[in-house]
N, C-alpha and C. Protein backbone atom coordinates (compact mmCIF):
# COMPACT_ATOMS: atom_id res chain seq x y z
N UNK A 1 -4.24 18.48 39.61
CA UNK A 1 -3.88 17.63 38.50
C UNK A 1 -2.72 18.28 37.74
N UNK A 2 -2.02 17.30 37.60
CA UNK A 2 -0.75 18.11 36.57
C UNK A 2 -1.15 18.51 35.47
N UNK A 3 -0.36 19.65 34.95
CA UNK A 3 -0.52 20.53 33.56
C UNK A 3 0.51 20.25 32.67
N UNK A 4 0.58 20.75 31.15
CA UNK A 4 1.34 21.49 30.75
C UNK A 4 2.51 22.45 31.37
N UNK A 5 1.34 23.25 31.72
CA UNK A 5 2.38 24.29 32.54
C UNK A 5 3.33 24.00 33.94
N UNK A 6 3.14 23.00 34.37
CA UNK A 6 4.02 22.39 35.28
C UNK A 6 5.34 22.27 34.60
N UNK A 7 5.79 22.14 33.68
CA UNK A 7 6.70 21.66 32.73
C UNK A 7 7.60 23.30 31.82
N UNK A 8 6.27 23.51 31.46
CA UNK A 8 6.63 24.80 30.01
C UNK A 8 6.09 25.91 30.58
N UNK A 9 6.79 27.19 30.93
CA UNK A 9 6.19 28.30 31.43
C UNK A 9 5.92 29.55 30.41
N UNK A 10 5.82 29.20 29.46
CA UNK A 10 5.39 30.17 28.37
C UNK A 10 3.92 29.51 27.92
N UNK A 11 2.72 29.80 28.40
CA UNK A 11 1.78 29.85 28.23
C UNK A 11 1.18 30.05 26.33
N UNK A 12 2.23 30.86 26.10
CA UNK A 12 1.65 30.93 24.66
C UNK A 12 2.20 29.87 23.70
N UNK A 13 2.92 29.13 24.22
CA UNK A 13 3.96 28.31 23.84
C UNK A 13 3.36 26.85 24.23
N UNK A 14 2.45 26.87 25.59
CA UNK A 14 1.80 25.17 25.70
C UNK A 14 0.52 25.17 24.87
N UNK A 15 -0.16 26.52 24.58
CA UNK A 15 -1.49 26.67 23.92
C UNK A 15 -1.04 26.45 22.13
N UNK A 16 0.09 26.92 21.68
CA UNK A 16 0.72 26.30 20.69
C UNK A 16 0.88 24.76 20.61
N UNK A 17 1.57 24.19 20.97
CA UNK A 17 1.84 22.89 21.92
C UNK A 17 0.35 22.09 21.21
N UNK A 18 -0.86 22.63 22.18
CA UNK A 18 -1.88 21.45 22.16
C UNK A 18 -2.21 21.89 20.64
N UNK A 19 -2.38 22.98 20.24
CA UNK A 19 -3.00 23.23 18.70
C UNK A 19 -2.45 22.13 17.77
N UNK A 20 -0.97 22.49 17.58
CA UNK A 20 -0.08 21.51 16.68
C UNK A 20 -0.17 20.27 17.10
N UNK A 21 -0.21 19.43 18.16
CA UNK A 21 -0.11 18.67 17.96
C UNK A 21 -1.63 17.41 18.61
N UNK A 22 -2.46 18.60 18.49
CA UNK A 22 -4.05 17.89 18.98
C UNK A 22 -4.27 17.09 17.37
N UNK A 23 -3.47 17.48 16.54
CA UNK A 23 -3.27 17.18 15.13
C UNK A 23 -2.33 17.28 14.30
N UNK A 24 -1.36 16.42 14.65
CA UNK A 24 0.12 16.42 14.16
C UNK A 24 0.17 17.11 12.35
N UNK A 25 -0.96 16.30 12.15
CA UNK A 25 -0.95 16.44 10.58
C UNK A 25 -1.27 17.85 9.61
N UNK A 26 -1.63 18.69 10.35
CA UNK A 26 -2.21 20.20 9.67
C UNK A 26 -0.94 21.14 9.89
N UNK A 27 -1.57 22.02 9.18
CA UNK A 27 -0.91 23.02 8.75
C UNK A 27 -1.53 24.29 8.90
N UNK A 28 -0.94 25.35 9.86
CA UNK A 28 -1.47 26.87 10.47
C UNK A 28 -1.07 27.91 10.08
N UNK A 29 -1.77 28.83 9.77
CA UNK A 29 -1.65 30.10 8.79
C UNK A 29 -1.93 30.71 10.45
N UNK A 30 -0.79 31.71 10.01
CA UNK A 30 -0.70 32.38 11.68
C UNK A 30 -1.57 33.35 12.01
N UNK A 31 -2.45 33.83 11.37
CA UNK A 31 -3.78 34.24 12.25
C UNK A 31 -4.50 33.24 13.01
N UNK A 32 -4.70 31.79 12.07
CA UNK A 32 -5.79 30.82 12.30
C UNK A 32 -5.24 30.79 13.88
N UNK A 33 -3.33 30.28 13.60
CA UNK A 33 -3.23 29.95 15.28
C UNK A 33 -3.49 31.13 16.34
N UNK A 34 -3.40 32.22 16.07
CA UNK A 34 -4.01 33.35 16.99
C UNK A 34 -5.02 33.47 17.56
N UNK A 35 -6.14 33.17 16.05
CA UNK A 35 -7.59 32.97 17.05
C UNK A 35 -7.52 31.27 17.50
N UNK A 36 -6.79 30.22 17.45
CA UNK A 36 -7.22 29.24 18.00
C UNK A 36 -6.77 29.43 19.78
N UNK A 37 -5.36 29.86 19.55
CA UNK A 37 -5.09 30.54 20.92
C UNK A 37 -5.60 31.57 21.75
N UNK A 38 -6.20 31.91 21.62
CA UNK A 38 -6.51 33.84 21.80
C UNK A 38 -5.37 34.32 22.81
N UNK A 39 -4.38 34.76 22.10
CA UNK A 39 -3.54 35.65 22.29
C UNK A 39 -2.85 36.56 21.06
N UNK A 40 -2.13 37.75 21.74
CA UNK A 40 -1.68 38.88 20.65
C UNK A 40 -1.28 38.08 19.48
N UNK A 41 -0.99 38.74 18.51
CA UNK A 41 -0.49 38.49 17.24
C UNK A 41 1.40 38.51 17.48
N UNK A 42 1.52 39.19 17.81
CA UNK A 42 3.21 39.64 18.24
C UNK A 42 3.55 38.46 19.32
N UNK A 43 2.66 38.09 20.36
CA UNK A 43 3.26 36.88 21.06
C UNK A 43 3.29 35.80 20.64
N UNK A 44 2.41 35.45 19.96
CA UNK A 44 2.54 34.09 18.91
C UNK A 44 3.12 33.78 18.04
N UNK A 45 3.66 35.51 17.32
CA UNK A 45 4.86 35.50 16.27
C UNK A 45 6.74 34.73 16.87
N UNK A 46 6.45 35.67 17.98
CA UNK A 46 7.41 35.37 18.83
C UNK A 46 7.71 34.13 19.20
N UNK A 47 6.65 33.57 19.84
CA UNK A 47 6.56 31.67 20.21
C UNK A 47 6.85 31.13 18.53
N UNK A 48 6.46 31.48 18.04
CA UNK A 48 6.84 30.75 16.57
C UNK A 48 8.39 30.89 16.46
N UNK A 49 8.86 32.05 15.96
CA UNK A 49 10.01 32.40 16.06
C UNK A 49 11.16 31.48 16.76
N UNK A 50 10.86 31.34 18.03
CA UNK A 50 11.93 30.40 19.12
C UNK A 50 11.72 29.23 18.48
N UNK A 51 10.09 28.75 18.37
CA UNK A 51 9.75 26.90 18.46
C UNK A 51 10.79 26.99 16.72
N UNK A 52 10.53 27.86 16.38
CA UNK A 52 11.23 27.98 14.78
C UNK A 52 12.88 27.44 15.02
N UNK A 53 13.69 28.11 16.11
CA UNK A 53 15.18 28.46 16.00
C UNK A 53 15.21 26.84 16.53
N UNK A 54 14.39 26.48 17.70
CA UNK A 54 14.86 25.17 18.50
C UNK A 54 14.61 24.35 17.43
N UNK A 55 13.89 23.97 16.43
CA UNK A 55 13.64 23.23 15.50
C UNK A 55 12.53 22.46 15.81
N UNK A 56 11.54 23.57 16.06
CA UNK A 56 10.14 22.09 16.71
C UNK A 56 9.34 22.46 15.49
N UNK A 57 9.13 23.44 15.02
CA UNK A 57 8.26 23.99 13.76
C UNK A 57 8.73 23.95 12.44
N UNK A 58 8.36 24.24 11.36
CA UNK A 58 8.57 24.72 10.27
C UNK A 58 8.02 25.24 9.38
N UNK A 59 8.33 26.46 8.74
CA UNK A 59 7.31 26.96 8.02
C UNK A 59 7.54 26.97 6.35
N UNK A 60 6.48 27.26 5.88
CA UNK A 60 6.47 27.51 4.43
C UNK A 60 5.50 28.88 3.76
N UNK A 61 6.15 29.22 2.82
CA UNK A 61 5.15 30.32 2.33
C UNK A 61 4.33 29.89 0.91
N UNK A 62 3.21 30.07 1.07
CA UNK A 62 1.99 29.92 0.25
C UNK A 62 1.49 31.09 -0.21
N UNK A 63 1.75 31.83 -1.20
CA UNK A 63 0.89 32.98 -1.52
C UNK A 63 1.28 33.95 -0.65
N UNK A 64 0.45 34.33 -0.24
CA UNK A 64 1.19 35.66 0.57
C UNK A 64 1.13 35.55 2.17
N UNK A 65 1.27 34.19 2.71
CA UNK A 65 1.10 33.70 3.80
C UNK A 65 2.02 32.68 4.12
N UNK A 66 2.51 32.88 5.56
CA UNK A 66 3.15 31.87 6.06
C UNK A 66 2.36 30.64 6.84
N UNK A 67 2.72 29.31 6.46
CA UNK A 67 2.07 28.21 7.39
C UNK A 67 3.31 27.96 8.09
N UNK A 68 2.46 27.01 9.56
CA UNK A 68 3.43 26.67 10.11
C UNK A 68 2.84 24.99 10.51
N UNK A 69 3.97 24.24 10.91
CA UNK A 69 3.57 22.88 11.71
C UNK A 69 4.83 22.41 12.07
N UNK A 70 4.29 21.23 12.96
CA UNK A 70 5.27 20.23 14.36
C UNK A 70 5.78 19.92 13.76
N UNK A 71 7.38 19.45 13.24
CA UNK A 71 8.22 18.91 12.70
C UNK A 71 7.97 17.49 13.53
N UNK A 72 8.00 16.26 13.54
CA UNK A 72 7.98 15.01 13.61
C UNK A 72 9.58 14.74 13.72
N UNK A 73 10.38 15.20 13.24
CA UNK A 73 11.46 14.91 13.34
C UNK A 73 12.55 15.43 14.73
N UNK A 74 11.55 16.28 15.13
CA UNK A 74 11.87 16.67 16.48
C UNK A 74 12.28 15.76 17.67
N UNK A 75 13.25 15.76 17.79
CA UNK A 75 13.99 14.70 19.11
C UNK A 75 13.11 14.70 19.85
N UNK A 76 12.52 15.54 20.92
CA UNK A 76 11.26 15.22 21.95
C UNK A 76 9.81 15.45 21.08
N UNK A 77 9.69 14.84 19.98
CA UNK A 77 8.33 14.93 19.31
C UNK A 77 7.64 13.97 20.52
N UNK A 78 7.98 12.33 19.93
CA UNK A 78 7.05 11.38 20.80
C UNK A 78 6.52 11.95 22.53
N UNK A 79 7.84 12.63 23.17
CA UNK A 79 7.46 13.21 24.44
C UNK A 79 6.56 14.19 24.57
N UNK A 80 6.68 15.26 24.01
CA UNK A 80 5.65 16.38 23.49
C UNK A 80 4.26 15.82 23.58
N UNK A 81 4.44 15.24 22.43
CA UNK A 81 2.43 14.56 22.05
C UNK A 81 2.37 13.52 23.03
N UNK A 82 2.86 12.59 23.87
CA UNK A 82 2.58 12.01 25.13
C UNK A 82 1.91 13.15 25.90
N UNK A 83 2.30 14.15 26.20
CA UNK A 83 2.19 15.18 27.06
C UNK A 83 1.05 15.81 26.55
N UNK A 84 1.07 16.18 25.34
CA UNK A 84 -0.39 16.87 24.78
C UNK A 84 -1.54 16.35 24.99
N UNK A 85 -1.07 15.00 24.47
CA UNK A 85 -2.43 13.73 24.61
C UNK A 85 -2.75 13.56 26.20
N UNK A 86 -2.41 13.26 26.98
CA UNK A 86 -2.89 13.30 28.96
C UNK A 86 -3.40 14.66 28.72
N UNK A 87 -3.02 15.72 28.59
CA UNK A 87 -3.30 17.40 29.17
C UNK A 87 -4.37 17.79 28.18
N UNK A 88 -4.98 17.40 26.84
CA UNK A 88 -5.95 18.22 26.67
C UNK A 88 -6.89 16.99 25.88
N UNK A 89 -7.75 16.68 24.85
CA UNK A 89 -8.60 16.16 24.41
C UNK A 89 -9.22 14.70 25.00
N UNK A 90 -9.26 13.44 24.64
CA UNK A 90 -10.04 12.91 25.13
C UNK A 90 -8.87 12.46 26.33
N UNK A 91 -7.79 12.36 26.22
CA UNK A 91 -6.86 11.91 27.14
C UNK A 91 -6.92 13.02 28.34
N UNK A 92 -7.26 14.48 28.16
CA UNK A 92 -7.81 14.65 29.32
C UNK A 92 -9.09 14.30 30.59
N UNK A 93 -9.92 14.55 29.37
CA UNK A 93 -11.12 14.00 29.63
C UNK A 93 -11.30 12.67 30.45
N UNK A 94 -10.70 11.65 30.09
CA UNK A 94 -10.27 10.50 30.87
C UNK A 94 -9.73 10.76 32.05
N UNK A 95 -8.38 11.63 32.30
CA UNK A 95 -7.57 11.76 33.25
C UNK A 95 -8.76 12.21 34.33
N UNK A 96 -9.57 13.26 33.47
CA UNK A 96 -10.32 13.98 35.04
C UNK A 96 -11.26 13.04 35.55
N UNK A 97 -11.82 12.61 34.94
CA UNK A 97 -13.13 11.19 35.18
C UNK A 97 -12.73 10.04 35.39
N UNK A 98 -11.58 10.34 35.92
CA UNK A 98 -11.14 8.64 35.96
C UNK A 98 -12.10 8.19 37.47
N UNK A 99 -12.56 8.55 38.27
CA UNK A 99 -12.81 8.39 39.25
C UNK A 99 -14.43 8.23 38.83
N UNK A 100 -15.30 8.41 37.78
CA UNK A 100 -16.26 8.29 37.48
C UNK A 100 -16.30 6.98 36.38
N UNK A 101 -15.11 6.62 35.82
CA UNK A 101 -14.74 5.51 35.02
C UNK A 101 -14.72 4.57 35.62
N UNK A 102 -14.66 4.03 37.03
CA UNK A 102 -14.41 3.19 37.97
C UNK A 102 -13.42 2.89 38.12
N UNK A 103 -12.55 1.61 37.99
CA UNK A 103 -11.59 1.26 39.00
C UNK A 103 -10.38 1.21 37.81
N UNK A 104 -9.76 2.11 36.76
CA UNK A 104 -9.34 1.92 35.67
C UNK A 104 -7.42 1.31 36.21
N UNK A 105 -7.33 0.47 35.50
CA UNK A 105 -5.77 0.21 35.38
C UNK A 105 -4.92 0.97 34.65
N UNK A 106 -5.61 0.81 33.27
CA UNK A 106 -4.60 1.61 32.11
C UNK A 106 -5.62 2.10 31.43
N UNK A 107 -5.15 3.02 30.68
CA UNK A 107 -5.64 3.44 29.54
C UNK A 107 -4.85 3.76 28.32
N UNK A 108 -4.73 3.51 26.99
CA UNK A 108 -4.07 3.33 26.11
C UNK A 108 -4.25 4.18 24.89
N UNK A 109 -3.60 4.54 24.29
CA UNK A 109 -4.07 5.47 22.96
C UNK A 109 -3.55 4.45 21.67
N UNK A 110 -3.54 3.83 20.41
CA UNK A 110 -2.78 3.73 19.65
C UNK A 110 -2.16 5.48 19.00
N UNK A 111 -0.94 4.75 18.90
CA UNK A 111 -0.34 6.21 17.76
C UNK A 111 -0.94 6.47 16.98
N UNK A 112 -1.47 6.03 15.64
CA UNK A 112 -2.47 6.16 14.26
C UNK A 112 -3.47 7.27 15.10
N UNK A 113 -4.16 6.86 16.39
CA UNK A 113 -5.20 7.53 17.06
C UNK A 113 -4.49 9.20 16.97
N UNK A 114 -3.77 8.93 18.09
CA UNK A 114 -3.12 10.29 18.57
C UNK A 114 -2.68 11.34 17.44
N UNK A 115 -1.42 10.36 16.36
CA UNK A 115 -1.55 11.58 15.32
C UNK A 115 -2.22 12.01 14.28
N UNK A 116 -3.79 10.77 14.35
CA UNK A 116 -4.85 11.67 13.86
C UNK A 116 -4.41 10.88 12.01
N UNK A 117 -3.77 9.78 12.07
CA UNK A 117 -3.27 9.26 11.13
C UNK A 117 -5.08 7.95 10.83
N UNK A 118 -4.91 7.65 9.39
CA UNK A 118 -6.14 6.87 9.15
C UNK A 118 -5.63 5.63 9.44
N UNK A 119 -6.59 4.99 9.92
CA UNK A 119 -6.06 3.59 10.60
C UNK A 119 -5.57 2.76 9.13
N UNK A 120 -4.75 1.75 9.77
CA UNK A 120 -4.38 0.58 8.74
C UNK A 120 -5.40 -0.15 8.36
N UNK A 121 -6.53 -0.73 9.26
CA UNK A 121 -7.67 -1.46 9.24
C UNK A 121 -8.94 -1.05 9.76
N UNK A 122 -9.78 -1.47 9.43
CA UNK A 122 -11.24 -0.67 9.49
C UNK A 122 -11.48 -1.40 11.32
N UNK A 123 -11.22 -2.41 11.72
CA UNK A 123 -11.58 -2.94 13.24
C UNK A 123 -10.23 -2.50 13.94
N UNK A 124 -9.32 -2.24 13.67
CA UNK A 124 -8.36 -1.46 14.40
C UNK A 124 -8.52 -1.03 15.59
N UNK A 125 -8.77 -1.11 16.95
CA UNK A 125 -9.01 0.17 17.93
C UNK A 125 -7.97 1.58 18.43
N UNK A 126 -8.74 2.22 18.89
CA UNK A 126 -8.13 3.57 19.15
C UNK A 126 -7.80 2.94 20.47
N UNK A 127 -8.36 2.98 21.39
CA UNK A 127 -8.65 2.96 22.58
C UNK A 127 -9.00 1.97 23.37
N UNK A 128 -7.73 1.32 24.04
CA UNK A 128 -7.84 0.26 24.83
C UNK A 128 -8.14 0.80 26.36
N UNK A 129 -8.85 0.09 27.48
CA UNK A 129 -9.39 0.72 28.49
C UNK A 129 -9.54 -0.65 29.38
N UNK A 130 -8.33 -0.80 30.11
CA UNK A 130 -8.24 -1.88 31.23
C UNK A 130 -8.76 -1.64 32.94
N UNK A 131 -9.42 -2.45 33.40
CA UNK A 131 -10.16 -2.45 34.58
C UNK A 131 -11.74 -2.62 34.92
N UNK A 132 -11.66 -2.58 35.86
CA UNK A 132 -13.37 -2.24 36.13
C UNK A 132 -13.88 -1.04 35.66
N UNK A 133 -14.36 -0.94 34.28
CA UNK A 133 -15.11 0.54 34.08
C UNK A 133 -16.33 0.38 33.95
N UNK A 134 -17.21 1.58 34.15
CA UNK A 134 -18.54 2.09 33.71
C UNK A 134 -18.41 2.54 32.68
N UNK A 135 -19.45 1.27 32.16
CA UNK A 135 -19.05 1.44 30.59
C UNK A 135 -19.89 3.31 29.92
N UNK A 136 -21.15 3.44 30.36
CA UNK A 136 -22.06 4.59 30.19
C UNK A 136 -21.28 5.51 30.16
N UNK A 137 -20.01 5.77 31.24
CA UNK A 137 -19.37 6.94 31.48
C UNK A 137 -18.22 6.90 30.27
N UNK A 138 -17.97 5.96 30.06
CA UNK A 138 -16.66 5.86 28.86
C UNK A 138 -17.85 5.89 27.40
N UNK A 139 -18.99 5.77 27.54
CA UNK A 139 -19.13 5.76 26.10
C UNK A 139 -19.69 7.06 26.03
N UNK A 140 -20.15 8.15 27.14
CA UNK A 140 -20.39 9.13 26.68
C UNK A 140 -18.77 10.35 26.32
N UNK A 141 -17.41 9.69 26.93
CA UNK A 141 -16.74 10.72 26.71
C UNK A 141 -16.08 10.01 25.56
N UNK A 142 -16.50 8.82 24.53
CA UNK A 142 -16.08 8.57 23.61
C UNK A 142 -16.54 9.22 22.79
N UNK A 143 -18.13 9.47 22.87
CA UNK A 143 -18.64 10.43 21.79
C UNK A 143 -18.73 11.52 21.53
N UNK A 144 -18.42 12.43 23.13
CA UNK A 144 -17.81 13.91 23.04
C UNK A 144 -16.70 13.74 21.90
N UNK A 145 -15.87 12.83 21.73
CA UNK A 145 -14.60 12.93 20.93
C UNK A 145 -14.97 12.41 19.71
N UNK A 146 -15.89 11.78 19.76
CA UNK A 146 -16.33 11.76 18.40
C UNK A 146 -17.17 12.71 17.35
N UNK A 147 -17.56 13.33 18.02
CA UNK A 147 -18.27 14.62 17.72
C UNK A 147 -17.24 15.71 17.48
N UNK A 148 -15.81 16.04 17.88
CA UNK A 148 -15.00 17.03 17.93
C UNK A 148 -14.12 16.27 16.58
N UNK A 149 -13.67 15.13 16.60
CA UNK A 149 -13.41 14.71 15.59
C UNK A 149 -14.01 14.25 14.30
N UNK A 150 -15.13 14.33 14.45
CA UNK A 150 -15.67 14.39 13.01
C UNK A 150 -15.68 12.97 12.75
N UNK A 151 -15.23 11.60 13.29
CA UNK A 151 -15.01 10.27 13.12
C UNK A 151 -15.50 9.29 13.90
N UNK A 152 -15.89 8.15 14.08
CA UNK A 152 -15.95 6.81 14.94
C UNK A 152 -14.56 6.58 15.65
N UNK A 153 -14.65 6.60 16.52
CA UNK A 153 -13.26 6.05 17.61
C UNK A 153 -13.71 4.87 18.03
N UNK A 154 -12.54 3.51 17.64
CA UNK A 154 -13.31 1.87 18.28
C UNK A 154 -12.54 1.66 20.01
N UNK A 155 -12.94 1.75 20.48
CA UNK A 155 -12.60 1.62 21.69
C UNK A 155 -13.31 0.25 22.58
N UNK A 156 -11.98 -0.48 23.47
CA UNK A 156 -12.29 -1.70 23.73
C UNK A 156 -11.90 -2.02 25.32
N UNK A 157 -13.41 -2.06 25.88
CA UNK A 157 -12.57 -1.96 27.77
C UNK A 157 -12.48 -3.66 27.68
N UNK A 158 -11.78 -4.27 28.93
CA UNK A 158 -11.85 -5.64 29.54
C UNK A 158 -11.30 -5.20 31.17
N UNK A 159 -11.83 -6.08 31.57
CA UNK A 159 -11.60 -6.56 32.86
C UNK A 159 -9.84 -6.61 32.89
N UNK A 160 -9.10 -6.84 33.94
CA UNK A 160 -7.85 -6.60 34.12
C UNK A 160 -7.18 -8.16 33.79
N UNK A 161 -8.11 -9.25 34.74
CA UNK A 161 -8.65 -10.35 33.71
C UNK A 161 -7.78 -10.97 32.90
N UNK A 162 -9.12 -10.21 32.36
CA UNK A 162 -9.45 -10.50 31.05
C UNK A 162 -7.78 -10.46 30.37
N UNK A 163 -7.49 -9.14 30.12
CA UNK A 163 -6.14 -8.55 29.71
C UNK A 163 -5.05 -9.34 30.25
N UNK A 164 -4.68 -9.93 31.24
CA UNK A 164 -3.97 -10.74 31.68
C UNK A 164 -3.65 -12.19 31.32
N UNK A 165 -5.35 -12.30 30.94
CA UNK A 165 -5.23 -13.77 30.12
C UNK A 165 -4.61 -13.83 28.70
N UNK A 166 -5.94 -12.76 27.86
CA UNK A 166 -5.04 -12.60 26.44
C UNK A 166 -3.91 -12.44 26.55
N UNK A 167 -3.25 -11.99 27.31
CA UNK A 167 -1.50 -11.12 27.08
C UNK A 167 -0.57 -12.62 27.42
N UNK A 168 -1.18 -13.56 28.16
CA UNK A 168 -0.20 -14.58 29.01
C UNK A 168 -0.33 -15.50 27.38
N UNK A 169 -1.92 -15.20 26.39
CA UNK A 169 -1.82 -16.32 25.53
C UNK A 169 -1.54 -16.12 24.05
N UNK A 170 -0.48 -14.63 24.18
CA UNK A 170 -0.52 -13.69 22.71
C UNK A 170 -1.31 -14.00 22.25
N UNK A 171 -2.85 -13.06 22.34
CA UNK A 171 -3.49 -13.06 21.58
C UNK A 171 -3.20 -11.75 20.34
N UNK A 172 -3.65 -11.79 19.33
CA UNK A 172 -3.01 -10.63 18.40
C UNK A 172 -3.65 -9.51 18.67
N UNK A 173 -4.54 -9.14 19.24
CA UNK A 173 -5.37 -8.14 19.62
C UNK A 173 -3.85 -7.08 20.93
N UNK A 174 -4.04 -7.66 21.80
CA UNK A 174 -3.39 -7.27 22.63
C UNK A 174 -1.84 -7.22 21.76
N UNK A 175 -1.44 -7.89 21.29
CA UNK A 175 -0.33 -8.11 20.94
C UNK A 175 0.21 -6.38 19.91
N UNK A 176 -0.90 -6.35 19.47
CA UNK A 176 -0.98 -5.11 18.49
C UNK A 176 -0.76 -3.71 19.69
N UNK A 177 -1.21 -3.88 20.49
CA UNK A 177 -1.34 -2.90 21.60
C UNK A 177 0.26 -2.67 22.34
N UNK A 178 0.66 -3.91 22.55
CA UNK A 178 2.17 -4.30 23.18
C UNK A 178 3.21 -3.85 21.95
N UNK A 179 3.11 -4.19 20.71
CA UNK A 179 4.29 -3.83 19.73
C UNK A 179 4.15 -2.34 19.20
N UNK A 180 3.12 -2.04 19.39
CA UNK A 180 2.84 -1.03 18.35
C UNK A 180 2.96 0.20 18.89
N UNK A 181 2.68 1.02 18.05
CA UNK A 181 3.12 2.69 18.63
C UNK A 181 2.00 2.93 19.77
N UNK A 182 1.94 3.22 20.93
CA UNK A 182 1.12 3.63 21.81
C UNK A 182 1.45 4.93 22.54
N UNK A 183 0.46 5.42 22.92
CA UNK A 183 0.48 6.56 24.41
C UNK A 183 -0.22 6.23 25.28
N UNK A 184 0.60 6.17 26.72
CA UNK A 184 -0.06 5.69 28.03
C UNK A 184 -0.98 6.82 28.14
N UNK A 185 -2.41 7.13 28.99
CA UNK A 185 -2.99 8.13 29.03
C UNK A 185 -2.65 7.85 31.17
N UNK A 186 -3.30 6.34 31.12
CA UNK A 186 -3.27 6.13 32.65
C UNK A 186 -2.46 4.60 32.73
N UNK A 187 -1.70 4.18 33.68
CA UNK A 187 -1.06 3.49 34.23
C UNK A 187 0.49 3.19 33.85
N UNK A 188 0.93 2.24 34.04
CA UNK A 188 2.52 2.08 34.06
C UNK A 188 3.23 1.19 32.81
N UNK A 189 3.63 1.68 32.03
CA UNK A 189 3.74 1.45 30.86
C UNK A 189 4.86 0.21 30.95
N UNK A 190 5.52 0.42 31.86
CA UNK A 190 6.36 -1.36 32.39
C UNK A 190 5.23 -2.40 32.46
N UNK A 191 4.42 -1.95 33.54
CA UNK A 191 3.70 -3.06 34.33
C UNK A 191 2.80 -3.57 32.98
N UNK A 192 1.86 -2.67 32.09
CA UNK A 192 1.11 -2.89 30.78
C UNK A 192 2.22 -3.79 29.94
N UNK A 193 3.58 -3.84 29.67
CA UNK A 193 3.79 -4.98 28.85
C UNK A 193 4.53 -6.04 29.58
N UNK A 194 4.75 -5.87 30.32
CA UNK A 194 5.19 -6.93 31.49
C UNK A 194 4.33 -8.34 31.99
């Protein structure tokens, strides 16, 4: 299965990577990211340092401590967290079980989901999930992630169908899925708005 590291060969640098942006929105006091990584203190200074010069980070000082976080304004931000989201949390989780999910077409993230942003609306979904699935197997790795996140994730499978019909009759459901900020986890992001 593809990695991270297929891509980025500084190891301390993709384990950075998923920290920052498993949660776009926080902010890391550089021990915290040390023990979230477990690596030296001096190599993580270092990975900071570069992600610092390329402009992916930024820091601030608080007291007698430096924080750091993902700049958003980063030209390959959206690519980055595409990449984070497939390679580690529930978008991994999916990737590996897809074969226990059954016969999946796509799988979908909204953005709000991914950067961990509070939804606009309380029925909102996270998680659109096209094909033949088992539903048992998707609702237990919904609640692994709900348990790590501390929140309800609304997640909504249909038949391929199904999805084909709403989409041919803009329904607003789907429609929200097609305009809106998304991350592919599984299938072809042409063929999904096409």
């Amino acid at each position: 299965m593809a990695a991270l590291t297929d891509f980025i060969v500084s190891k301390v640098r993709v384990k950075l990577f998923k920290v920052f942006l498993e949660n776009p929105k926080e902010m890391y006091h550089v021990r915290d990211l040390v023990r979230k990584v477990s690596e030296e203190i001096n190599a993580v200074r270092r990975e900071l340092l570069r992600m610092e010069e390329a402009g992916m980070v930024k820091k601030e000082s608080r007291g007698n401590r430096l924080y750091y976080w993902f700049r958003e304004e980063y030209p390959y931000f959206q690519e980055i967290l595409q990449m984070v989201s497939k390679a580690s949390g529930l978008g991994y989780a999916v990737r590996k079980s897809r074969g226990k999910l059954g016969k999946i077409s796509y799988v979908v993230f909204s953005g709000e989901f991914v950067r961990h942003s509070d939804r606009s609306s309380a029925d909102q979904v996270d998680v659109l999930v096209v094909g033949d699935v088992v539903l048992p197997e998707l609702a237990s790795l919904i609640r692994q992630e709900e348990s790590k996140r501390k929140r309800e994730i609304n997640y909504s499978p249909m038949s391929r169908d199904e999805y084909q019909f709403r989409k041919s009759r803009r329904d607003p459901f789907i429609l929200s899925f097609l305009t809106g900020s998304r991350i592919m986890i599984i299938g072809d992001e042409v063929e999904f708005v096409n």
